[in-house]
Protein backbone atom coordinates (compact mmCIF):
# COMPACT_ATOMS: atom_id res chain seq x y z
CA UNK A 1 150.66 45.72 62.94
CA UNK A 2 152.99 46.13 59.71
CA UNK A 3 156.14 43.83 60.72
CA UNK A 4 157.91 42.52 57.33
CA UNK A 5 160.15 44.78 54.95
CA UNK A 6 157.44 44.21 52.02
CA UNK A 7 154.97 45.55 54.01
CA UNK A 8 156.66 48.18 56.13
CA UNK A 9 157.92 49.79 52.37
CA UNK A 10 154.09 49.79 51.26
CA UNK A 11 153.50 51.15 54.30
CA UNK A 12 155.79 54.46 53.78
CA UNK A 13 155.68 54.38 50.02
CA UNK A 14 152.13 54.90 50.87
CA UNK A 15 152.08 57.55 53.15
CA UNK A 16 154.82 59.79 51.15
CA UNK A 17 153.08 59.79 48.25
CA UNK A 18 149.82 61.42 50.27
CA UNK A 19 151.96 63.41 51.91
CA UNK A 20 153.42 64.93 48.91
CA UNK A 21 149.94 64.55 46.75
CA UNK A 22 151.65 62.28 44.64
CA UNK A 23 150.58 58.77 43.05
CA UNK A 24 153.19 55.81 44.97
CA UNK A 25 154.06 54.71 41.67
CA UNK A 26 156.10 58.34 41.82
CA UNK A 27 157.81 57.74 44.75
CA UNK A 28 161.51 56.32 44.61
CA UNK A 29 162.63 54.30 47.29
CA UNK A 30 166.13 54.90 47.71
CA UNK A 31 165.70 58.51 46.74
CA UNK A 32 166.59 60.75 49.96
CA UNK A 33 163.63 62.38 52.13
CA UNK A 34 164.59 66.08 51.11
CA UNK A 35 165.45 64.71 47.40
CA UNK A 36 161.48 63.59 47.00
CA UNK A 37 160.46 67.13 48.50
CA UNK A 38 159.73 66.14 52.19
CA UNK A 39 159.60 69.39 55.05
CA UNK A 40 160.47 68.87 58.69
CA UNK A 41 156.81 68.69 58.98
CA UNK A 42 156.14 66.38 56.49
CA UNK A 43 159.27 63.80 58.01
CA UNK A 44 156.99 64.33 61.71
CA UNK A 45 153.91 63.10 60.15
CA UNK A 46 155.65 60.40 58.14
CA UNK A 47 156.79 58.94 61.54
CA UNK A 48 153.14 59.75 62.88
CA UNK A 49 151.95 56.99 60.31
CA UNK A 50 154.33 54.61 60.31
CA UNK A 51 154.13 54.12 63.96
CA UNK A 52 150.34 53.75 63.77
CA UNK A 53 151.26 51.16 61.52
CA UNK A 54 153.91 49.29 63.54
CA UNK A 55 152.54 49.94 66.85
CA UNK A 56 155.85 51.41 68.17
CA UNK A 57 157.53 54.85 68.30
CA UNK A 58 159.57 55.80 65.54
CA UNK A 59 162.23 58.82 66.09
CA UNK A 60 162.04 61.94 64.35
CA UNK A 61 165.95 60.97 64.36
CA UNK A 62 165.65 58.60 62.62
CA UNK A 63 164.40 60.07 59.55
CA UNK A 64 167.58 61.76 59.21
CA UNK A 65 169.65 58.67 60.56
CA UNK A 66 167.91 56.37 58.18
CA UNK A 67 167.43 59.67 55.34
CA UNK A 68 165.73 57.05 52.43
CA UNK A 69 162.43 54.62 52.88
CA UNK A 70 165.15 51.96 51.86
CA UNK A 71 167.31 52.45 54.79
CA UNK A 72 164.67 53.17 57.08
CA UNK A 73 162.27 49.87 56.33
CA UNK A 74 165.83 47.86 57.35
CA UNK A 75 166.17 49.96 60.07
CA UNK A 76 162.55 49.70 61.40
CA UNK A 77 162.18 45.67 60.05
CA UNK A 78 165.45 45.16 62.74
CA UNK A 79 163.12 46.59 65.83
């Protein structure tokens, strides 16, 4: 299970960029959710993968609590 802040921003860097079709090179970190072209549906399966990754349930809420991978991986690396 993905634990460190290195690893948790691979981790979503990762699964934006397939979400969006995009190579992870593309994708900004401290760019906002909606700013990088992310849907509603698109923020459910993001938390989908990540929590496959961590091994624990990541909010819906917090996608717009936490609206940038940036914020998020501190958020998630505190849990």
């Amino acid at each position: 299970m993905v634990r460190s802040r290195a690893a948790l921003t691979t981790t979503a860097v990762t699964a934006v960029a397939e979400l969006l079709g995009v190579d992870a090179t593309a994708v900004c970190t401290d760019a906002p959710f909606a700013d990088l072209g992310l849907s509603s549906t698109q923020l459910a399966r993001l938390t989908a993968r990540l929590e496959d990754a961590m091994g624990f349930e990541v909010s819906l809420t917090a996608m717009y609590d936490y609206p940038d991978i940036d914020q998020l991986v501190e958020y998630l690396a505190m849990r």
